[in-house]
Protein backbone atom coordinates (compact mmCIF):
# COMPACT_ATOMS: atom_id res chain seq x y z
CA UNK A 1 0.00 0.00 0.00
CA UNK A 2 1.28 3.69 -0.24
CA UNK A 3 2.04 5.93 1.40
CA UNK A 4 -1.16 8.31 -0.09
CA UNK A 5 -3.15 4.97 0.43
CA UNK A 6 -2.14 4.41 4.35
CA UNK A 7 -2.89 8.36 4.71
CA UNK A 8 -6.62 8.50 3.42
CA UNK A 9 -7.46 4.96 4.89
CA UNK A 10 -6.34 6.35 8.21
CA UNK A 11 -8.80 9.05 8.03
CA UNK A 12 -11.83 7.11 6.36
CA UNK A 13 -14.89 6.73 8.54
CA UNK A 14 -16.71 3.60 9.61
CA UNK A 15 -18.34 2.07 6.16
CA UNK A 16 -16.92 5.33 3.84
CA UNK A 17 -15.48 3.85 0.43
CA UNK A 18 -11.55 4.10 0.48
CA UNK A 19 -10.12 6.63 -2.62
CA UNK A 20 -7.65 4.54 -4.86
CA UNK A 21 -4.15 6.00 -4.51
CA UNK A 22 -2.77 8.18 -7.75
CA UNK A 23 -1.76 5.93 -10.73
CA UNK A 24 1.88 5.82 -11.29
CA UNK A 25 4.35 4.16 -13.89
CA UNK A 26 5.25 0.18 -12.26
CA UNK A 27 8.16 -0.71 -10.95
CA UNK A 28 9.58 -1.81 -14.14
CA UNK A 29 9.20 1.23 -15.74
CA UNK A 30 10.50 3.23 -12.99
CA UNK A 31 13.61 1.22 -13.08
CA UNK A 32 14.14 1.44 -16.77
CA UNK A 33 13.68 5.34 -16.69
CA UNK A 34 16.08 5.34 -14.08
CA UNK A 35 18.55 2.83 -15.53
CA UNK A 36 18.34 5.17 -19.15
CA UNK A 37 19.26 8.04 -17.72
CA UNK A 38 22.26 6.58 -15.97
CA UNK A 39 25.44 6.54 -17.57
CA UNK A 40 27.63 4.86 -15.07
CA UNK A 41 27.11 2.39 -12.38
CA UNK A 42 28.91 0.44 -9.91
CA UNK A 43 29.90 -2.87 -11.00
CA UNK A 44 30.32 -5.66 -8.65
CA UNK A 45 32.20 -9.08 -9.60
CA UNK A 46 33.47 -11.86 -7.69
CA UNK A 47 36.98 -11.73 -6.95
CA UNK A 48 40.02 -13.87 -8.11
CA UNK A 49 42.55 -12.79 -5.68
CA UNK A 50 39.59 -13.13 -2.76
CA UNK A 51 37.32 -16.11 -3.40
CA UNK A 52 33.93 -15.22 -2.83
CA UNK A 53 34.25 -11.76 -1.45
CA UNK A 54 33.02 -9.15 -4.21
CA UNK A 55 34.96 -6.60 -5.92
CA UNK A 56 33.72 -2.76 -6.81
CA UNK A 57 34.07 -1.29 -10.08
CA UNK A 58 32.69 1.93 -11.59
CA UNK A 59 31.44 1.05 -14.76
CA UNK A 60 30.48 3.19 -17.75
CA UNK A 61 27.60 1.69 -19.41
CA UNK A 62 24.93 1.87 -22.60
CA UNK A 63 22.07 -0.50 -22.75
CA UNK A 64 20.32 -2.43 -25.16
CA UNK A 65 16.91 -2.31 -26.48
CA UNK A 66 15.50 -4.70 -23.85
CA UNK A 67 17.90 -2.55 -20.84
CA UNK A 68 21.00 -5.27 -20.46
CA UNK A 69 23.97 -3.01 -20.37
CA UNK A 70 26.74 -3.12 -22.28
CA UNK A 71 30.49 -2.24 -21.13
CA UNK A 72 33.20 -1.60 -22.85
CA UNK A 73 36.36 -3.23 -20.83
CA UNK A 74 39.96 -3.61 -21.37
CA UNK A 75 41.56 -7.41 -20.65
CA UNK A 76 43.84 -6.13 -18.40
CA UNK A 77 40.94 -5.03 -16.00
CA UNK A 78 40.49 -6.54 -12.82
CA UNK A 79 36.74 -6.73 -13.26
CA UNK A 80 37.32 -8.85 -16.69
CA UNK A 81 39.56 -10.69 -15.20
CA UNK A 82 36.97 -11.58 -12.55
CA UNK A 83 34.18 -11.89 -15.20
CA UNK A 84 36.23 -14.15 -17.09
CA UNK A 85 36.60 -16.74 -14.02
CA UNK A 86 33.21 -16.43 -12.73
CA UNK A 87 30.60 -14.38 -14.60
CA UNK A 88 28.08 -13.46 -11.99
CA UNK A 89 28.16 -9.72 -11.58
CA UNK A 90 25.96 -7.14 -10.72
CA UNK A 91 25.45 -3.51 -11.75
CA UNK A 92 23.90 -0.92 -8.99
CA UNK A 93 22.82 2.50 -10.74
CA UNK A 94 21.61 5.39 -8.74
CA UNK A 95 19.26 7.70 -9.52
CA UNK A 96 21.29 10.55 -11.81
CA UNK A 97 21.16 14.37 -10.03
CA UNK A 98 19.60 13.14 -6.73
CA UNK A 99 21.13 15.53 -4.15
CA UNK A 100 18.92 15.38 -1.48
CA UNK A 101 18.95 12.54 1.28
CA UNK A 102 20.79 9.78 -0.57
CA UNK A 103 18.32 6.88 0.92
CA UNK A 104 15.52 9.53 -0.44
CA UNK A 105 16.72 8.69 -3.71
CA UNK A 106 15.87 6.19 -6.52
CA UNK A 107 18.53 3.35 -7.58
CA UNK A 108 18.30 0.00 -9.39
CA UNK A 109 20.55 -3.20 -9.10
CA UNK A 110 20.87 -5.41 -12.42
CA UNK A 111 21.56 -8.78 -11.84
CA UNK A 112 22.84 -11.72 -13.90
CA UNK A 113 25.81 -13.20 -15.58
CA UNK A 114 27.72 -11.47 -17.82
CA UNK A 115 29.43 -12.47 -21.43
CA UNK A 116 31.44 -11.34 -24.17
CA UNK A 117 29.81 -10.11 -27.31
CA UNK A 118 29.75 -12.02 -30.36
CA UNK A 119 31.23 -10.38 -32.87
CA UNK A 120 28.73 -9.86 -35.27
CA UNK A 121 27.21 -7.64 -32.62
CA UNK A 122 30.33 -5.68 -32.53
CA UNK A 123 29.43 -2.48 -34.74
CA UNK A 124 25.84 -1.68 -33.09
CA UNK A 125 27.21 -1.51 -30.01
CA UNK A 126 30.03 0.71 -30.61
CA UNK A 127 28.18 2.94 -32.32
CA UNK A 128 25.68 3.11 -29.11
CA UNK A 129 28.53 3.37 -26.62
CA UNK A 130 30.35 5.89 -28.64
CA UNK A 131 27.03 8.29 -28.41
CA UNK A 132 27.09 8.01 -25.32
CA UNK A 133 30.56 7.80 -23.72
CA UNK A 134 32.00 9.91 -26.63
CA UNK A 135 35.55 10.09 -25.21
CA UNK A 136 35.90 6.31 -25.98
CA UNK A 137 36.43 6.94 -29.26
CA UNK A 138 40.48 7.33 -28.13
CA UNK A 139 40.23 3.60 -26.77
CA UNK A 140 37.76 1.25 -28.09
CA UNK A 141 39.46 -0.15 -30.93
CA UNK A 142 42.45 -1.15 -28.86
CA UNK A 143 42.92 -4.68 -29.08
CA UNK A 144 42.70 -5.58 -25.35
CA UNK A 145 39.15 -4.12 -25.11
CA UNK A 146 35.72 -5.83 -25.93
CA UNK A 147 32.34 -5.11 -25.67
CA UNK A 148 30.81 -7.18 -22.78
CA UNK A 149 26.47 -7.37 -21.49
CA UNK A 150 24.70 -8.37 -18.43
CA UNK A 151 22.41 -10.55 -19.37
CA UNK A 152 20.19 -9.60 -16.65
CA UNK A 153 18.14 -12.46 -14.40
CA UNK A 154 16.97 -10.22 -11.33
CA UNK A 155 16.05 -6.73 -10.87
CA UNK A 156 15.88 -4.39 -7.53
CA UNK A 157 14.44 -1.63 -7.70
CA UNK A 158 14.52 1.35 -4.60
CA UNK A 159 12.16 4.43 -5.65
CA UNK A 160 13.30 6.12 -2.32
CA UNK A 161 11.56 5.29 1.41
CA UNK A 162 8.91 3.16 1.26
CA UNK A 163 8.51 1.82 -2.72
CA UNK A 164 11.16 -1.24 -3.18
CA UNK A 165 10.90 -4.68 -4.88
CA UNK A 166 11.73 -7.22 -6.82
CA UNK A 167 11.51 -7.17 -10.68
CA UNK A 168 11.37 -9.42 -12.67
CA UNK A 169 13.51 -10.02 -15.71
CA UNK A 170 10.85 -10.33 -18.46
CA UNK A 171 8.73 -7.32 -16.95
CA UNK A 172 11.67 -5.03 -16.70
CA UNK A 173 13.07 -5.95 -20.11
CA UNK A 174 9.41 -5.08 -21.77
CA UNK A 175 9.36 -1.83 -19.64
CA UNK A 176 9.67 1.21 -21.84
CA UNK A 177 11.63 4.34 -20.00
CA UNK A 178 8.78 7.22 -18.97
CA UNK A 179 8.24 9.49 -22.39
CA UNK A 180 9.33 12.61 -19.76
CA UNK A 181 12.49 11.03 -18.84
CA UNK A 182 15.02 13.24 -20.91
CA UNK A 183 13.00 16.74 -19.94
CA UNK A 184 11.57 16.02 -16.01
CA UNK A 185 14.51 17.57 -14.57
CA UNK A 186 13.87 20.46 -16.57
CA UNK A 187 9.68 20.62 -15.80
CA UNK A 188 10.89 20.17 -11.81
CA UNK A 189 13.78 22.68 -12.67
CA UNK A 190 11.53 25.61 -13.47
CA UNK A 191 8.15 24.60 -11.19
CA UNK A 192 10.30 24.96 -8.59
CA UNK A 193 12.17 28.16 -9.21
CA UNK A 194 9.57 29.99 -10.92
CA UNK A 195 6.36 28.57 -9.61
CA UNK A 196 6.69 27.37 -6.01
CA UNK A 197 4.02 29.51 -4.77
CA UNK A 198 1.44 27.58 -7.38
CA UNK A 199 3.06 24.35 -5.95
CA UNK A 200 1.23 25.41 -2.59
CA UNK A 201 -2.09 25.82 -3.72
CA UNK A 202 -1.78 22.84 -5.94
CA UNK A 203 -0.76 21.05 -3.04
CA UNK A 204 -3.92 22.40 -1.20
CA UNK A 205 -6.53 21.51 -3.16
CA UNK A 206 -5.41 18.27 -5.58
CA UNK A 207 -2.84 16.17 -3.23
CA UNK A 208 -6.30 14.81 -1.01
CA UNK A 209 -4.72 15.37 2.25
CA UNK A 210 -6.64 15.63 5.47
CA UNK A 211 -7.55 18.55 7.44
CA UNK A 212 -5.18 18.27 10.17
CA UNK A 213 -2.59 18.26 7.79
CA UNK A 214 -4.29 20.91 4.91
CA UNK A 215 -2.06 23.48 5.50
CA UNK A 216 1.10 23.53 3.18
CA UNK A 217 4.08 25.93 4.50
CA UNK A 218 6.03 25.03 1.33
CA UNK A 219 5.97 22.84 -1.56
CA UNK A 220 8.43 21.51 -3.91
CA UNK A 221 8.41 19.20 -7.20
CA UNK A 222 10.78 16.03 -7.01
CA UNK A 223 9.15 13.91 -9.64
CA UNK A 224 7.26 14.21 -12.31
CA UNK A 225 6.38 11.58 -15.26
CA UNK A 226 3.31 10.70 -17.79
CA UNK A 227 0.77 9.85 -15.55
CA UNK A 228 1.38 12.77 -12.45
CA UNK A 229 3.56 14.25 -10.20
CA UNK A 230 5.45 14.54 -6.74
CA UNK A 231 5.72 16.64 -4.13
CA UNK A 232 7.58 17.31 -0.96
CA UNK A 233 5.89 18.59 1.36
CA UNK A 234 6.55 20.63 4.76
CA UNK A 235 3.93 21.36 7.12
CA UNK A 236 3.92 23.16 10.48
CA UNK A 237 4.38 18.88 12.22
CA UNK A 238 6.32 17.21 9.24
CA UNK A 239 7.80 16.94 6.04
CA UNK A 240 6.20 14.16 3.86
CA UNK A 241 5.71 13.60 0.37
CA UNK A 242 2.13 13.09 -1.81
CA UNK A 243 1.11 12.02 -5.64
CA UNK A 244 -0.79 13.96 -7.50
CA UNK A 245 -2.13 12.12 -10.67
CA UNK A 246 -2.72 14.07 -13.83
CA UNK A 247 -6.06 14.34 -15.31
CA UNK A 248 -4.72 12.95 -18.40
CA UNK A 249 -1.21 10.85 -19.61
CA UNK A 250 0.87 13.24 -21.07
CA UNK A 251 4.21 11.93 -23.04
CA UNK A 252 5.70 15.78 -24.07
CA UNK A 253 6.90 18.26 -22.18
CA UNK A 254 4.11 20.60 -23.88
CA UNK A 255 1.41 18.55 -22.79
CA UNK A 256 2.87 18.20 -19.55
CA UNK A 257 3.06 22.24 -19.13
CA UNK A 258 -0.34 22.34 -20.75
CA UNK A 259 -1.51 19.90 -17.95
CA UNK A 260 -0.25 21.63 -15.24
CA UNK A 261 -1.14 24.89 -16.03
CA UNK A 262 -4.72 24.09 -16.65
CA UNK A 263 -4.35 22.13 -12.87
CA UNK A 264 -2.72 25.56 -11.07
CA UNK A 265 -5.72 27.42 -12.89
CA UNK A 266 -8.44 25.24 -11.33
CA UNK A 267 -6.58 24.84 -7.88
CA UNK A 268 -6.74 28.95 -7.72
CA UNK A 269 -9.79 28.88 -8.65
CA UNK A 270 -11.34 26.24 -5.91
CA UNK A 271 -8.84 28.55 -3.12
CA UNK A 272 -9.82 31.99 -4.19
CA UNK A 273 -13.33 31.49 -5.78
């Protein structure tokens, strides 16, 4: 159950029908979105020198059309070298710009085995990795490097306090990342500098909470995706968080702004009638 869910059943009366709480993306898609935007995790193999204790890498990365990621790594590597005796691994990715509370934040662990790729698989991925790790260009056609994937088995996903599970494999490879991913930290970006007062009233009238807790001292975006939005919010007992849903999916960052402007102009009106 969430959070929003726990809050309004807490309140209900004897016999009164329970609101659903806000749709949002699944799991899944959450930890694709997350995973896209990432461009380098923390790679964790199985050492040689130290049987059975695990060894940290950071790992650049760029991922394949069902989300495996694919490295680019030098024999000579300690991590290959590891891979190539046992090739159980896993990647952890964190949530890219989070600078808030750093258990408040959204990461994603990838696990599975990894395995060199076959050749005829070469040129696709190095044109993907060179778009996005452009500075490789200077290395990956030396001879000790090749082109490695997680195949991944087992997902975890964290979405911050509260919202963690298992994923599975199949669901998170047929997850598509959220259509705001490459422009929500520029929506939260701007509500939040140039609209936090409208954040309030939102916040008010739309986030359902209950009249102990109506009154808003300040309000800030810290996610936003095709189906709604979240805030943080501080009261005069607490700082919590709530989901607002949108009215309607929106998968552009016009139709997002359209969205929430036509929200803020309804809130204001409901506050100052």
């Amino acid at each position: 159950m969430t959070e929003e869910a726990s809050r309004v059943n807490r309140h209900a009366g004897p016999g009164e029908p329970q609101a659903p709480p806000p749709p949002e993306p699944t799991y899944a898609e959450r930890a694709r979105t997350l995973v896209s935007l990432g461009r380098t995790g923390a790679l964790s193999t199985l050492s040689r020198k130290h049987p059975g204790t695990p060894f940290g890498s950071v790992m650049p990365y760029v991922l394949d059309q069902r989300g495996g990621p694919l490295f680019l790594i030098s024999s000579m590597a300690m991590h290959t070298q590891n891979l190539a005796a046992d090739p159980r691994t896993s990647l952890l990715v964190v949530q890219p710009g989070w600078e808030d509370d750093p258990l408040g934040g959204g990461r994603v662990t990838l696990m599975g085995a990894a395995a060199r790729l076959a050749e005829d698989e070469r040129a696709s991925a190095r044109a993907a990795y060179l778009a996005r790790h452009p500075k490789a260009q200077h290395w990956v056609d030396f001879q000790d490097f090749a082109f490695w994937r997680l195949c991944v088995e087992d997902v975890y996903f964290v979405g911050g306090f509260g919202a963690m599970d298992w994923v599975g494999a199949g669901e998170y490879g047929d997850a598509r990342p959220d259509p705001l991913a490459d422009v929500a930290a520029g929506i939260i970006e701007h509500m939040n500098r140039d609209h936090p007062d409208a954040l309030r009233v939102l916040a008010h009238v739309r986030s359902g909470a209950p009249v102990d807790e109506a009154r808003v001292d300040e309000a800030w975006m810290v996610a936003v995706d095709r189906l709604g939005l979240r805030l943080r919010l501080r009261t005069d007992t607490r700082v919590h968080s709530t989901r607002i849903a949108f009215p309607r999916e929106v998968r552009t960052a016009e139709e997002c702004r359209a969205v929430l402007a036509a929200m803020l102009v309804d809130a204001r009106a409901r506050v100052f009638p």
